[in-house]
Protein backbone atom coordinates (compact mmCIF):
# COMPACT_ATOMS: atom_id res chain seq x y z
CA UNK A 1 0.00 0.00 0.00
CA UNK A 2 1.28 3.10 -0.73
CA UNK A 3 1.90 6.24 1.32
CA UNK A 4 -1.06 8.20 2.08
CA UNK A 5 -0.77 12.22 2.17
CA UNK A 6 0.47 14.54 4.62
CA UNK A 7 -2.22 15.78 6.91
CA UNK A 8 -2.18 18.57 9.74
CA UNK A 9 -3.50 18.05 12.96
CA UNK A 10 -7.14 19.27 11.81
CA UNK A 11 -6.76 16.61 8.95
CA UNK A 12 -6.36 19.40 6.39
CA UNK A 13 -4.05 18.16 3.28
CA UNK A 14 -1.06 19.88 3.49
CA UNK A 15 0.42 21.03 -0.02
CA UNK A 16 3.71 20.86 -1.20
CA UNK A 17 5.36 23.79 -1.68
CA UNK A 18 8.91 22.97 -2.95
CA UNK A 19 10.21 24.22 -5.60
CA UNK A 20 9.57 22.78 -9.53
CA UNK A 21 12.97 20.74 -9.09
CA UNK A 22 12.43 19.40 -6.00
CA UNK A 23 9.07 18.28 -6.90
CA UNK A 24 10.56 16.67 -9.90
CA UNK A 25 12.66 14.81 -7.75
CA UNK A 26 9.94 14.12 -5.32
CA UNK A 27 7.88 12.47 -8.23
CA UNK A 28 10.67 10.70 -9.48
CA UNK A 29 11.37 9.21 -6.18
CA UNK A 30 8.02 8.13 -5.87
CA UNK A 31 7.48 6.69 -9.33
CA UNK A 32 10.93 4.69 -8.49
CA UNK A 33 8.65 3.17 -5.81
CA UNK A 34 5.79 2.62 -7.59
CA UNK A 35 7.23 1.23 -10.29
CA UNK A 36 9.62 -1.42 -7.98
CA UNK A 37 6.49 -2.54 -6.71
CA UNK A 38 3.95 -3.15 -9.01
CA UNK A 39 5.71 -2.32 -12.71
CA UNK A 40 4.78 0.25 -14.64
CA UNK A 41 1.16 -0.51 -16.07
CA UNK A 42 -0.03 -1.54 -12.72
CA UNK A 43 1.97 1.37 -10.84
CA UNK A 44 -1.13 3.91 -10.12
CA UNK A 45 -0.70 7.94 -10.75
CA UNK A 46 -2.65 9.08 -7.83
CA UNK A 47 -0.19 7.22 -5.42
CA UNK A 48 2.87 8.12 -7.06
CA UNK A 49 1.53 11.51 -6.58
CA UNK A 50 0.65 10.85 -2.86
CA UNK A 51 3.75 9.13 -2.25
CA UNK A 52 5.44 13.33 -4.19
CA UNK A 53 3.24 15.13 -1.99
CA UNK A 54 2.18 16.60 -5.30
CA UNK A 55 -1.25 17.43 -6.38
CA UNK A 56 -2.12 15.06 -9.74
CA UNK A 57 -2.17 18.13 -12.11
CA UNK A 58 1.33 19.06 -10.55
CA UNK A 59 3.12 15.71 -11.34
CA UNK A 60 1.49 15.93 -15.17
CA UNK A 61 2.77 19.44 -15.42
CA UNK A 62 6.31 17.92 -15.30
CA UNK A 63 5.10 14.53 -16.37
CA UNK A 64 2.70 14.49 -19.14
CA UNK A 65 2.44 10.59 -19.17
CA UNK A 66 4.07 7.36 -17.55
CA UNK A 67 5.97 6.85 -20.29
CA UNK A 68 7.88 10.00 -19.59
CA UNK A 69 8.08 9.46 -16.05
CA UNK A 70 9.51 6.06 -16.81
CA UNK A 71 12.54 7.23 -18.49
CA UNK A 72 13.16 10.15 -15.84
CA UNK A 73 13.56 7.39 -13.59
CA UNK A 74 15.41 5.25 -15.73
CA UNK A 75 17.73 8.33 -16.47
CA UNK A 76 18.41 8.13 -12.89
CA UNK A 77 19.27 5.07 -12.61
CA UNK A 78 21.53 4.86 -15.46
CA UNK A 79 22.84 7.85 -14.35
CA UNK A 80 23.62 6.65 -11.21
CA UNK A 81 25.15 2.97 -12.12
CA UNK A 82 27.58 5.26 -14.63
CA UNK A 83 29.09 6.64 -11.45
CA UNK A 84 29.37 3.57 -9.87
CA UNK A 85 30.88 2.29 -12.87
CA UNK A 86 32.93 4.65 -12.98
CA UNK A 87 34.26 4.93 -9.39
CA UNK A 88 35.25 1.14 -9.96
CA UNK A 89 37.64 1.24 -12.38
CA UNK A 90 39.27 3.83 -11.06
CA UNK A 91 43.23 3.24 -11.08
CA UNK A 92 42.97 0.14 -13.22
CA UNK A 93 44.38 -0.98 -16.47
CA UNK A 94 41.69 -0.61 -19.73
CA UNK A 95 41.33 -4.46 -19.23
CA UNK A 96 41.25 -5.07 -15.67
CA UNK A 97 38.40 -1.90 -16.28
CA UNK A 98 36.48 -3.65 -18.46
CA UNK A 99 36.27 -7.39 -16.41
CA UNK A 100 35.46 -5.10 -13.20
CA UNK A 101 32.63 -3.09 -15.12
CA UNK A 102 31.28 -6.31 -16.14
CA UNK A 103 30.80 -7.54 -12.38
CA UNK A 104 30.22 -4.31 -10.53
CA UNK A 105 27.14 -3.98 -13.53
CA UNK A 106 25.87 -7.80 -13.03
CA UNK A 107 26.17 -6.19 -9.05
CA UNK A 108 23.80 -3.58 -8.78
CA UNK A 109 21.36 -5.20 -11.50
CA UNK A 110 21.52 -8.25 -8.63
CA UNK A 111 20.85 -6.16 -5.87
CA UNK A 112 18.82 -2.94 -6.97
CA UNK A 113 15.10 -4.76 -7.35
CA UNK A 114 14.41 -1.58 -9.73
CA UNK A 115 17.45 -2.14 -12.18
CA UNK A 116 17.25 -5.72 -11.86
CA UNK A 117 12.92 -5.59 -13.01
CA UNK A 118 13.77 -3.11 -15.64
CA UNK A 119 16.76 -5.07 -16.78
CA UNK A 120 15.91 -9.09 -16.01
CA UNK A 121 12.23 -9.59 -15.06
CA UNK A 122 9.86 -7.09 -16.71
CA UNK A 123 9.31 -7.61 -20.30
CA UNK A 124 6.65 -4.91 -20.39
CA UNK A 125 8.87 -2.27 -18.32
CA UNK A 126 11.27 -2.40 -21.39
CA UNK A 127 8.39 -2.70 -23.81
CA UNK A 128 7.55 1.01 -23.11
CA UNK A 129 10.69 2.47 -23.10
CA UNK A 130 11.68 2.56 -27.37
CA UNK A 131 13.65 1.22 -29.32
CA UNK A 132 15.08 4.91 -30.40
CA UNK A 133 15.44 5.38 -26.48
CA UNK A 134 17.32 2.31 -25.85
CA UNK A 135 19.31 3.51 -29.50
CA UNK A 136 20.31 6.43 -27.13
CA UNK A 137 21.28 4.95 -23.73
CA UNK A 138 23.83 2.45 -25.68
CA UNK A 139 25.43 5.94 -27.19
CA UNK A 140 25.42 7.54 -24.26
CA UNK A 141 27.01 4.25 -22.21
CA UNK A 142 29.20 4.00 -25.06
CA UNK A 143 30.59 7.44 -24.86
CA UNK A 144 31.32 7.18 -21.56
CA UNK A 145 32.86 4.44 -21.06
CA UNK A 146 35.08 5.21 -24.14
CA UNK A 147 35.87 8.22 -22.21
CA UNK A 148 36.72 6.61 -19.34
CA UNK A 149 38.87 3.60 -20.77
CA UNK A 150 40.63 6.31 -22.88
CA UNK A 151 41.26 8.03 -19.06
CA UNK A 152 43.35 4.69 -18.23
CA UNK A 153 45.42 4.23 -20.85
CA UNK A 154 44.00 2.55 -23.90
CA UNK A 155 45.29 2.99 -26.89
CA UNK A 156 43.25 1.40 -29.68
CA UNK A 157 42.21 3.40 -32.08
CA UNK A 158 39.39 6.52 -31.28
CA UNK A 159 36.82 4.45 -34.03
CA UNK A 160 37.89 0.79 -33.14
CA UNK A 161 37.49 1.64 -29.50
CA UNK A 162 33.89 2.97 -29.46
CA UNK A 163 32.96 0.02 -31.80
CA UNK A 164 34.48 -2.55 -29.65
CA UNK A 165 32.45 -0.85 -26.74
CA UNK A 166 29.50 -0.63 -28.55
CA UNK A 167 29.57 -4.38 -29.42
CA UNK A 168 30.22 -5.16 -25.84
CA UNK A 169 27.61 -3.19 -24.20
CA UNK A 170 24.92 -4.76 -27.25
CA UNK A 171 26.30 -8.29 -26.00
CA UNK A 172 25.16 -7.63 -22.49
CA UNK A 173 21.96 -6.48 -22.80
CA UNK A 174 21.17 -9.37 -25.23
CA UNK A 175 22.42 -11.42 -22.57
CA UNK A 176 20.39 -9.73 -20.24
CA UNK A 177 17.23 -10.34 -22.22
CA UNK A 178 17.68 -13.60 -22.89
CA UNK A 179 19.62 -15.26 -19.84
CA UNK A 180 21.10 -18.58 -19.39
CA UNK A 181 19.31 -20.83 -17.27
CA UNK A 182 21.91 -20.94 -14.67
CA UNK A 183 21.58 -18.43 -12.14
CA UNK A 184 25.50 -18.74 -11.58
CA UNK A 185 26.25 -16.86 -15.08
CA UNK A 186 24.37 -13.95 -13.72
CA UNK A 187 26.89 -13.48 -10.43
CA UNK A 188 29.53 -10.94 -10.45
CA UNK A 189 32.06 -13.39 -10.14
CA UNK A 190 31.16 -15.74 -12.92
CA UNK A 191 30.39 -11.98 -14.97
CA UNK A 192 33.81 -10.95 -14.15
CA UNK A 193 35.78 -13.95 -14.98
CA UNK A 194 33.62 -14.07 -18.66
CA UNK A 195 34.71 -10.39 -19.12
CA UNK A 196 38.18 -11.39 -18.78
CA UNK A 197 38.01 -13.91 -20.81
CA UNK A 198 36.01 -12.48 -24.03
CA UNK A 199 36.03 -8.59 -23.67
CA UNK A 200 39.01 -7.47 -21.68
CA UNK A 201 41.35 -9.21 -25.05
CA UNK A 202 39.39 -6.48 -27.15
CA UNK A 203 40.29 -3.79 -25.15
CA UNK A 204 44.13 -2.23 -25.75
């Protein structure tokens, strides 16, 4: 059940008065929540609203639909496994980078029930988000993590590089969709070892 709304003492609704931003960030917040819980479809507006403190006209003023409240709070959560990313290859070589992205990833999408719905168990949580979105996020990963493995040293070529990315990052998510029956391939260990193996070669 989700989070009723703010009351005074007299039972009088109290209203949010935060700014625009923060409200944003309330709603987002509480449509990461929702959609944890129940998925997106079955995620209701007026909660996600109660949960914002936000009147309903408020969160469609920033929000005009679920789809675009789905991909705020998928931004954030890309957004915020790129930092983690990030932070873990810190000091290592492009390869060792690459076998330790692979497991810190298969990490959070194991322990972050949101990532790991959108990612492993809810085929109609991707279904909404497009194909010319999901076009985007594999640039935008891509770009990054080019950046990043350029940071550390590698010297392949600026066009080989962000193709051998790209082709690694399209790998996973395939994976992702369609995973082995063996829940061992999906721990970080087993992910890490497999990145060695396959991906970290591609990477000088």
């Amino acid at each position: 059940m989700s989070a009723g709304p703010m009351v005074s003492a007299s039972g009088r609704k109290i209203r949010n008065t935060a700014s625009p931003r923060d409200q944003e960030d309330a709603i987002v917040d509480a449509a990461a929540a929702e959609f944890t819980e129940f998925g997106v479809r079955r995620a209701s507006i007026d909660d996600i609203a109660r949960r914002a403190q936000v009147s309903r006209s408020t969160l469609y003023r920033r929000f005009p639909n679920r789809e675009s409240l789905l991909l705020a709070v998928a931004t954030r959560l890309y957004l915020r496994g790129m930092r983690q990313l990030e932070n873990a290859m810190v000091g290592l070589t492009p390869k060792e980078a690459v076998a330790e992205a692979f497991a810190v990833g298969a990490a959070l999408i194991a322990s972050d029930p949101l990532m790991h719905r959108l990612v492993v168990d809810d085929e109609e949580m991707r279904s909404v988000i497009s194909s010319s979105v999901t076009a985007m996020f594999i640039d935008a990963v891509t770009d990054r993590t080019v950046a990043t493995l350029r940071s550390l040293g590698a010297t392949r070529a600026d066009d080989e590089l962000r193709e051998v990315v790209e082709l690694m990052i399209r790998l996973i998510i395939s994976l992702l969709e369609v995973p082995s029956g063996d829940p061992e391939t999906r721990e970080p260990e087993y992910v890490r070892g497999y990145a060695t193996r396959y991906f970290a070669p591609m990477v000088w």
